[in-house]
Protein backbone atom coordinates (compact mmCIF):
# COMPACT_ATOMS: atom_id res chain seq x y z
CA UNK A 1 136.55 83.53 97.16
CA UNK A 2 132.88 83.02 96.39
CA UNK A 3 131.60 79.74 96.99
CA UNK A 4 128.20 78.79 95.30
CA UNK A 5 127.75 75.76 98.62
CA UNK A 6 130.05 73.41 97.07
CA UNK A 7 128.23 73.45 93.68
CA UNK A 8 129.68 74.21 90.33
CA UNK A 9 128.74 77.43 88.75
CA UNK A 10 127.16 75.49 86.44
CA UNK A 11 124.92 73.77 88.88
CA UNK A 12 124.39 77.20 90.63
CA UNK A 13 123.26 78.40 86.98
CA UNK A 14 120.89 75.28 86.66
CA UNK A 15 119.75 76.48 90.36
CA UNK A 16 118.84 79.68 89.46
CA UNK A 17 116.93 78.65 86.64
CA UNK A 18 114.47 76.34 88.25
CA UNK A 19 113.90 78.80 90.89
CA UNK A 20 113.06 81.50 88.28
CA UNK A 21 110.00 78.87 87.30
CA UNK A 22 109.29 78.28 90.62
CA UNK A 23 108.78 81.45 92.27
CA UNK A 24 107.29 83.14 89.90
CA UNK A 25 104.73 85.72 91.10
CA UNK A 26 106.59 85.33 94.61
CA UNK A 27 109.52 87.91 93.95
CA UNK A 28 109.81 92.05 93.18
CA UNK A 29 110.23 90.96 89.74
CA UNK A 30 107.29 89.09 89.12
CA UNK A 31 104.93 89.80 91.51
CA UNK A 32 101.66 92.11 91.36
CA UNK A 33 101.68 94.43 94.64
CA UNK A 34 98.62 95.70 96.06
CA UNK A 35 98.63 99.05 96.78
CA UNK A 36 99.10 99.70 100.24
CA UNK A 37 96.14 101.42 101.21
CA UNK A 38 94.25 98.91 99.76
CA UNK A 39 95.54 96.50 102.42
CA UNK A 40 93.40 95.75 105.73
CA UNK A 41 94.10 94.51 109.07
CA UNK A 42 92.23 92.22 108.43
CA UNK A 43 93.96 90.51 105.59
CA UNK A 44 97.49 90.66 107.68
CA UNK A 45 95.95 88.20 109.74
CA UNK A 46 93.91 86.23 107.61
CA UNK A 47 94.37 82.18 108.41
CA UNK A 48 93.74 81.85 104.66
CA UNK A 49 96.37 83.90 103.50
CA UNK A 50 98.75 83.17 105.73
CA UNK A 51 98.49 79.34 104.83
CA UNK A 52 99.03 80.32 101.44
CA UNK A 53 102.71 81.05 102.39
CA UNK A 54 102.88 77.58 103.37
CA UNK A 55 101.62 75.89 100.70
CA UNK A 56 103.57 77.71 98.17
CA UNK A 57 107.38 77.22 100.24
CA UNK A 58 109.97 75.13 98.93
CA UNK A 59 111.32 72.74 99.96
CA UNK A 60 114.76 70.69 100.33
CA UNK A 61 115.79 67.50 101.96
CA UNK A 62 119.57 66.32 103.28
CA UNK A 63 119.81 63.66 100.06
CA UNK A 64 123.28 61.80 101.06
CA UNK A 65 126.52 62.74 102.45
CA UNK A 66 126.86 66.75 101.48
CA UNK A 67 124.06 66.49 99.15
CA UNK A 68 120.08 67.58 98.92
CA UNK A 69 117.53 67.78 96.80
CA UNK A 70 114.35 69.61 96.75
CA UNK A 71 111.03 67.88 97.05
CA UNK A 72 107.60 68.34 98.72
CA UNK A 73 106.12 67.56 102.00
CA UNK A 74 104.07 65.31 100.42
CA UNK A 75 106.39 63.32 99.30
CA UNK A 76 108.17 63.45 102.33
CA UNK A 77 104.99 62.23 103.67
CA UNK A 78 104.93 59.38 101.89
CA UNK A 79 108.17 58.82 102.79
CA UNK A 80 108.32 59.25 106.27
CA UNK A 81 105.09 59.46 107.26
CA UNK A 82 104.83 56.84 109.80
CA UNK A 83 107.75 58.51 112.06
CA UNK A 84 110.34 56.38 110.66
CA UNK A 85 112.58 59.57 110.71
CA UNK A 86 113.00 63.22 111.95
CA UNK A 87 114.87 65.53 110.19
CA UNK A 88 116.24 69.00 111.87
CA UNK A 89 114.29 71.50 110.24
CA UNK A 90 115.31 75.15 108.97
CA UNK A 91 112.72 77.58 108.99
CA UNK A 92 113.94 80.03 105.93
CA UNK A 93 112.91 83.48 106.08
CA UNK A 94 113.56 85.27 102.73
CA UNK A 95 114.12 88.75 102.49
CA UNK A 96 112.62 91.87 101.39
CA UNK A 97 112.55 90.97 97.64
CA UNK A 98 111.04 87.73 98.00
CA UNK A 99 112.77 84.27 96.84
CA UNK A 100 115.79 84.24 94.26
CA UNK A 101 118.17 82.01 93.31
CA UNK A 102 119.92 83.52 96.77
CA UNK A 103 117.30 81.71 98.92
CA UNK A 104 117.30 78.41 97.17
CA UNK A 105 121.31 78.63 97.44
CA UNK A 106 121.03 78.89 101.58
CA UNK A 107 118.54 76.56 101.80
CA UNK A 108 120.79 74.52 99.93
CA UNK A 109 123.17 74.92 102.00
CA UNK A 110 121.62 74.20 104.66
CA UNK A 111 120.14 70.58 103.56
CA UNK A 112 123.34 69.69 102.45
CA UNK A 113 124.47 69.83 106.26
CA UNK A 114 121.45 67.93 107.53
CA UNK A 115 118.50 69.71 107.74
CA UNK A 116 115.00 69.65 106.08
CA UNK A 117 114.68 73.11 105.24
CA UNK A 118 111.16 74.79 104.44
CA UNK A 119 111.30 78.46 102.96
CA UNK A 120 107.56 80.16 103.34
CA UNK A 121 106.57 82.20 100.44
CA UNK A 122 105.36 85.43 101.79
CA UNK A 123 104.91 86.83 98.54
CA UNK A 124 102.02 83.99 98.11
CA UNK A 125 99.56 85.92 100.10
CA UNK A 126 97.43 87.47 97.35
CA UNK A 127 97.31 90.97 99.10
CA UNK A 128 100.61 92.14 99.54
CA UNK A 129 102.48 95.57 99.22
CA UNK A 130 105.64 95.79 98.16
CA UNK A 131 108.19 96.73 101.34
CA UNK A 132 111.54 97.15 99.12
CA UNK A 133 113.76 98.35 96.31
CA UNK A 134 116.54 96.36 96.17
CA UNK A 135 118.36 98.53 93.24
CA UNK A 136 117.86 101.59 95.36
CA UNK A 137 118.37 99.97 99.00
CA UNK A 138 115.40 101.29 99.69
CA UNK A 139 113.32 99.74 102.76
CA UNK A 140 110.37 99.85 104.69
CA UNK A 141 108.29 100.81 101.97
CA UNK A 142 105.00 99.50 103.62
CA UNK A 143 105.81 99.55 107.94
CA UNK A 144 103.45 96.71 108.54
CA UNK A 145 105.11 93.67 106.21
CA UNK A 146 107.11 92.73 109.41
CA UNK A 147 104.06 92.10 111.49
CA UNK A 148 102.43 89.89 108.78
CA UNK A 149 105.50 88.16 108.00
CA UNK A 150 105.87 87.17 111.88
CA UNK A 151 102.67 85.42 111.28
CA UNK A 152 103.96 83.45 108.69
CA UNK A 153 106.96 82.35 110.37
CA UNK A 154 105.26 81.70 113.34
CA UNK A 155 102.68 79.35 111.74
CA UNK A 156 105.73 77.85 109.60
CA UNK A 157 107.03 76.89 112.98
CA UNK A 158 103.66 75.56 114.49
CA UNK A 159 102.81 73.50 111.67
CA UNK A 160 106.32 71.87 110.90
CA UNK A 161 106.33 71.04 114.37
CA UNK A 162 103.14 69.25 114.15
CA UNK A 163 104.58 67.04 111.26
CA UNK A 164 106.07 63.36 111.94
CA UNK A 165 109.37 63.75 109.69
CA UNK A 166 110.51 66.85 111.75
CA UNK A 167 112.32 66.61 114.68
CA UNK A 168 110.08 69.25 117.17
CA UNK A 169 113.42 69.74 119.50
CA UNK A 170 116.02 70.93 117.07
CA UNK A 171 114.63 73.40 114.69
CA UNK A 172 116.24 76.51 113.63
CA UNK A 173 114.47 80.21 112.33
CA UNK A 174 117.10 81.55 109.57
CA UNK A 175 116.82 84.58 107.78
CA UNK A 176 118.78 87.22 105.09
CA UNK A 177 117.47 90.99 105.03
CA UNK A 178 114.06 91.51 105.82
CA UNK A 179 113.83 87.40 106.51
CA UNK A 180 116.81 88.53 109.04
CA UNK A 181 114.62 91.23 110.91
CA UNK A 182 111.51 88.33 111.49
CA UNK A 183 114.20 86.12 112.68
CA UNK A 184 115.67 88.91 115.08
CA UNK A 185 112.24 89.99 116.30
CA UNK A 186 110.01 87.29 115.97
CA UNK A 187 108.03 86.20 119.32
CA UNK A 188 107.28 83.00 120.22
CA UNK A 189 103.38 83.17 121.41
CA UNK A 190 103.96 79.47 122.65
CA UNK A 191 105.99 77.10 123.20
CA UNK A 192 104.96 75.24 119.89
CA UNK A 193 106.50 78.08 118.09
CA UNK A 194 110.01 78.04 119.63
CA UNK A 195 113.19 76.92 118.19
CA UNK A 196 116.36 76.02 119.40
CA UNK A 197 118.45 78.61 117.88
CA UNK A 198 118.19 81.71 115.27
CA UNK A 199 120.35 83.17 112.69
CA UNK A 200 119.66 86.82 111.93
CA UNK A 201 121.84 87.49 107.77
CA UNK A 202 122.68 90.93 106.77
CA UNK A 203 120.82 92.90 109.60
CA UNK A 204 121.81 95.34 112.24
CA UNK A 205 118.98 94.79 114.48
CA UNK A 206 118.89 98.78 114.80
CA UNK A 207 115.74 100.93 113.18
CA UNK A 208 113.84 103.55 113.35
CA UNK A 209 110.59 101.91 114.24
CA UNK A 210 110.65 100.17 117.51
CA UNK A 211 109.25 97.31 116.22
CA UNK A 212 111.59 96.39 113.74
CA UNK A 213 114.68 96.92 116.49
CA UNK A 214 116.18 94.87 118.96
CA UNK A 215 116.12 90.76 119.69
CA UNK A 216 112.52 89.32 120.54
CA UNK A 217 114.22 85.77 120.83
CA UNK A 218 113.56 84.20 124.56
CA UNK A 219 117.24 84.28 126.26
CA UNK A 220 117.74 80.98 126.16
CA UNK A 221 117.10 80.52 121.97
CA UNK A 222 120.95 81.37 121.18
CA UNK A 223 121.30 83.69 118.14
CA UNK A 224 124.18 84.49 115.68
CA UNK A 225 123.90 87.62 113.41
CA UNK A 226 126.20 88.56 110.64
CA UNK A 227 126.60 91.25 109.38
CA UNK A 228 129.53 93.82 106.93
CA UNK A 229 130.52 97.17 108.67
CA UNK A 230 129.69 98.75 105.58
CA UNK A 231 126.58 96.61 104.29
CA UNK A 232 125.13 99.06 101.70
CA UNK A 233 121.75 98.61 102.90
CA UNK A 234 123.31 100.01 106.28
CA UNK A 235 123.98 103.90 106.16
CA UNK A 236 121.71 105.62 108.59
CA UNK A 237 122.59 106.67 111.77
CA UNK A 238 119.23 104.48 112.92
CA UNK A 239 120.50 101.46 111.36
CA UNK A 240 124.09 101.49 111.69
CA UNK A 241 125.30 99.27 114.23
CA UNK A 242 124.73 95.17 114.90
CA UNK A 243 122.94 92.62 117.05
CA UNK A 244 125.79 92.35 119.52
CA UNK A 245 123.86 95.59 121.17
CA UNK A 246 121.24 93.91 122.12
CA UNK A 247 123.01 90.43 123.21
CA UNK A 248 123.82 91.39 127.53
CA UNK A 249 122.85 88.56 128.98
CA UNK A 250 122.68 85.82 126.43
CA UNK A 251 125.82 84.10 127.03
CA UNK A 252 124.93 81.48 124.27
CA UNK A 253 124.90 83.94 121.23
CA UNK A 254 127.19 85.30 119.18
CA UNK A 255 127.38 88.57 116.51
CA UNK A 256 129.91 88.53 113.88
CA UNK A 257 130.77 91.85 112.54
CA UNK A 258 133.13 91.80 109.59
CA UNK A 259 134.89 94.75 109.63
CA UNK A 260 137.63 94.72 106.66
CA UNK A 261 137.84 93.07 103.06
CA UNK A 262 135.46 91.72 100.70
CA UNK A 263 133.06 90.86 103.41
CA UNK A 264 132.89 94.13 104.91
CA UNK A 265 130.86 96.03 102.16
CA UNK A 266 128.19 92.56 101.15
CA UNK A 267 124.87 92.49 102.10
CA UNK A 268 124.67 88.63 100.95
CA UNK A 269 127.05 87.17 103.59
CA UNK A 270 126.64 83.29 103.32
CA UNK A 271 128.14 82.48 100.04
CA UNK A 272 131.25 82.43 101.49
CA UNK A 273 132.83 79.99 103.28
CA UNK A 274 134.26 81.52 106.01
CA UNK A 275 130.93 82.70 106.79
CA UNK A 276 129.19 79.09 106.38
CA UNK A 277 132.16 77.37 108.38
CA UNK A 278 131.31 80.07 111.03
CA UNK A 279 127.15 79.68 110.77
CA UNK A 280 127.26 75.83 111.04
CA UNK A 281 130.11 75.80 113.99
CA UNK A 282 127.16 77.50 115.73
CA UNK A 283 124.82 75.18 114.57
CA UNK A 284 126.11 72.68 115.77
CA UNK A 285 127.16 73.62 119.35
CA UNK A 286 123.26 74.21 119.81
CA UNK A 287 121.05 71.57 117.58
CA UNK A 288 121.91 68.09 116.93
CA UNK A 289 122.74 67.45 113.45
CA UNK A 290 124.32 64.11 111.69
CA UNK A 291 127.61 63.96 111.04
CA UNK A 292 129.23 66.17 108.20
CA UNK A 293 131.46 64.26 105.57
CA UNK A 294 134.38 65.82 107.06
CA UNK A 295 133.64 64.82 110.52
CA UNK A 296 133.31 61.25 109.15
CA UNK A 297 136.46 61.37 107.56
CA UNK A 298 138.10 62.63 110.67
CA UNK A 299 136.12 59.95 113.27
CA UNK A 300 136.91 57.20 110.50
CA UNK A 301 141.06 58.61 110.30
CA UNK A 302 141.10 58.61 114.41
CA UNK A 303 139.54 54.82 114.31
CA UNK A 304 142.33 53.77 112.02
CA UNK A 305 141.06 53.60 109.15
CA UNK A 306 142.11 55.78 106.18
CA UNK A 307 139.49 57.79 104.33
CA UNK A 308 141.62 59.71 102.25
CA UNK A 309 142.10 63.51 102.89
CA UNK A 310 139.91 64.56 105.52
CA UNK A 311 138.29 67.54 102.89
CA UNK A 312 134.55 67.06 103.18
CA UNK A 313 134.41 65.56 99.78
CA UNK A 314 133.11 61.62 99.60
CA UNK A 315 134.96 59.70 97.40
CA UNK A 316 135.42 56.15 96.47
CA UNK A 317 138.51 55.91 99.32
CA UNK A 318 136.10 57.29 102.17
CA UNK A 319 133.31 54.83 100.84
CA UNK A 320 135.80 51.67 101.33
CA UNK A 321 137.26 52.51 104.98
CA UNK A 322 133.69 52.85 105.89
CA UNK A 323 133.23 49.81 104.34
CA UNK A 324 135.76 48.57 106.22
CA UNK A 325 134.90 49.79 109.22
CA UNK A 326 131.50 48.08 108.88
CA UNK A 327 133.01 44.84 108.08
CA UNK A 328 134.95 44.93 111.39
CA UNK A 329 131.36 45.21 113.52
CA UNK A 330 130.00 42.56 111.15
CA UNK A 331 128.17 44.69 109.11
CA UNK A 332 127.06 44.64 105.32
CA UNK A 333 128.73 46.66 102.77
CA UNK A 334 126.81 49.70 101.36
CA UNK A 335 127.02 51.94 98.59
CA UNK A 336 126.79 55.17 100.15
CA UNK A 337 126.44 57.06 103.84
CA UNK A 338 123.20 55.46 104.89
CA UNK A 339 121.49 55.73 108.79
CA UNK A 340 123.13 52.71 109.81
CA UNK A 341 126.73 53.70 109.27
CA UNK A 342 125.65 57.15 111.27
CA UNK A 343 124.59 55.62 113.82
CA UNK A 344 127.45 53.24 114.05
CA UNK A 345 129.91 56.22 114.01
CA UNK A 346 127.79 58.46 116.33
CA UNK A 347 127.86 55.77 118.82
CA UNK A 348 131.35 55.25 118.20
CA UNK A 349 132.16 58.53 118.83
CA UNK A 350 130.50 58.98 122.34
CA UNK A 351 133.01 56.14 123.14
């Protein structure tokens, strides 16, 4: 089954309208492409452009047990700007037809399991050719959009880093499609543009041009790539394949191939379950996130205390045993899953 992140289709609707506002000019559908010969060297590496992608990426913050909400990192500034705490941060590559309701659905996702999540807009640089058709699954329409695109992950990285509401040591580099290639091949040119892990969405990590194949990730960034053994976008005898190929030696990652049912034949992998119970189990063997809803249910049910079922949904019953729980350390009672009660049931938890 389909899961729209734990959302209603209603609330997946409403998400896909306010990302239609949003990103408008930053998308195949809205945006005006330069023509490709009209396109310079010099404006693939242009600091000013390349900030650009920056300034226009959304954003979204962990808002609550299993919740987010999208904001700005100004107002996370304001917020946090004194250090007074560090999210882990998801670096969101989109893919080849810019960002869709798709993108703001991941990067849901992802804040609603504990990360600040920033998603450059690419599409934001003013001189930009078009590199896809996504009705035609046709790629690589302009060969150099991976290079410039490495840029702007690379300075996403840098520059979150540099912030005092991220935490430097646990960041991840995600990406679906073309955002899965940069994540696949992007190469740290310091150590203030390294992450702790990767996840490479709907790529094979097998081209044509050399630059486009293969894993530039240092050995020790663990990686998981998923991707259908019939993904559509994946019928060429110089793309057909996965990551696994190109994983000897890195004991720490991990490619999921999913060979049979509905899974098989998508391109769009993590709106299902399965495949985000599989993403953040990786997660969370290699960055340190809080604790999920269901983890709290299960620590709070081990402790004795009764939560209700242990689901991942927070209820009124999972509210009062951690009430409870509180109570018995001579704590106040509080209305929802604030950074006290984590840390009382992280510390609990290391024993």
């Amino acid at each position: 089954m389909k899961v729209f992140f734990g959302a209603s289709l209603v609330a997946a609707l409403g998400l896909a309208t306010l990302v239609a506002a949003q990103t408008e000019g930053l998308n195949n559908s809205s945006k005006r492409f330069t023509d490709p010969a009209q396109v310079g060297i010099d404006d693939m590496d242009d600091p000013a452009q390349i900030r650009r992608t920056w300034d226009a990426a959304i954003v979204m913050v962990p808002d609550g047990p299993g919740r987010s909400k999208q904001t700005s990192l100004a107002d996370l500034d304001a917020a946090y700007g004194e250090g007074q705490r560090r999210f882990p941060t998801a670096i969101y590559m989109h893919g080849c037809a810019g960002l869709w309701s798709g993108s703001l659905l991941r990067m849901k996702f992802l804040a609603d399991n504990g990360f600040l999540v920033i998603g450059p807009a690419s599409m934001a640089r003013t001189v930009y050719a078009r590199s896809c058709d996504a009705a035609t699954h046709e790629s690589g329409m302009f060969r150099p959009t991976l290079s410039m695109r490495q840029l702007d992950a690379g300075y996403a990285i840098e520059t979150a880093k540099g912030l005092p509401f991220v935490d430097a040591d646990n960041m991840l580099l995600i990406g679906l499609s073309e955002g899965g290639v940069i994540a696949a091949t992007f190469k740290p040119l310091s150590d203030s543009q390294r992450v702790a892990a990767r996840v490479v969405e709907g790529w094979t990590c097998k081209a044509g041009w050399y630059e486009y194949a293969g894993l530039n990730a240092p050995e020790d960034e663990p990686v998981l790539s998923l991707v259908g053994a019939k993904d559509p976008w994946y019928r060429n005898e110089w793309n057909v394949g996965h990551c696994g190929e190109f994983m000897d030696g890195r004991t720490d990652s991990k490619s999921v191939v999913y060979e049979s049912g509905q899974l098989a034949a998508r391109h769009e992998l993590l709106e299902f379950r399965a495949v985000q119970e599989e993403t953040m189990a990786f997660l969370r063997q290699h960055i340190d996130l809080p604790l999920s809803v269901r983890q709290v249910q299960q620590l709070l049910t081990d402790l004795g205390y009764d939560p209700g079922p242990v689901d991942g949904a927070w209820g009124a019953k999972t509210l009062a045993a951690l009430n409870a729980l509180r109570a018995a350390h001579g704590l106040p009672e509080v209305g929802a899953l604030d950074e006290s009660s984590l840390e009382l049931l992280a510390q609990l938890r290391k024993g």
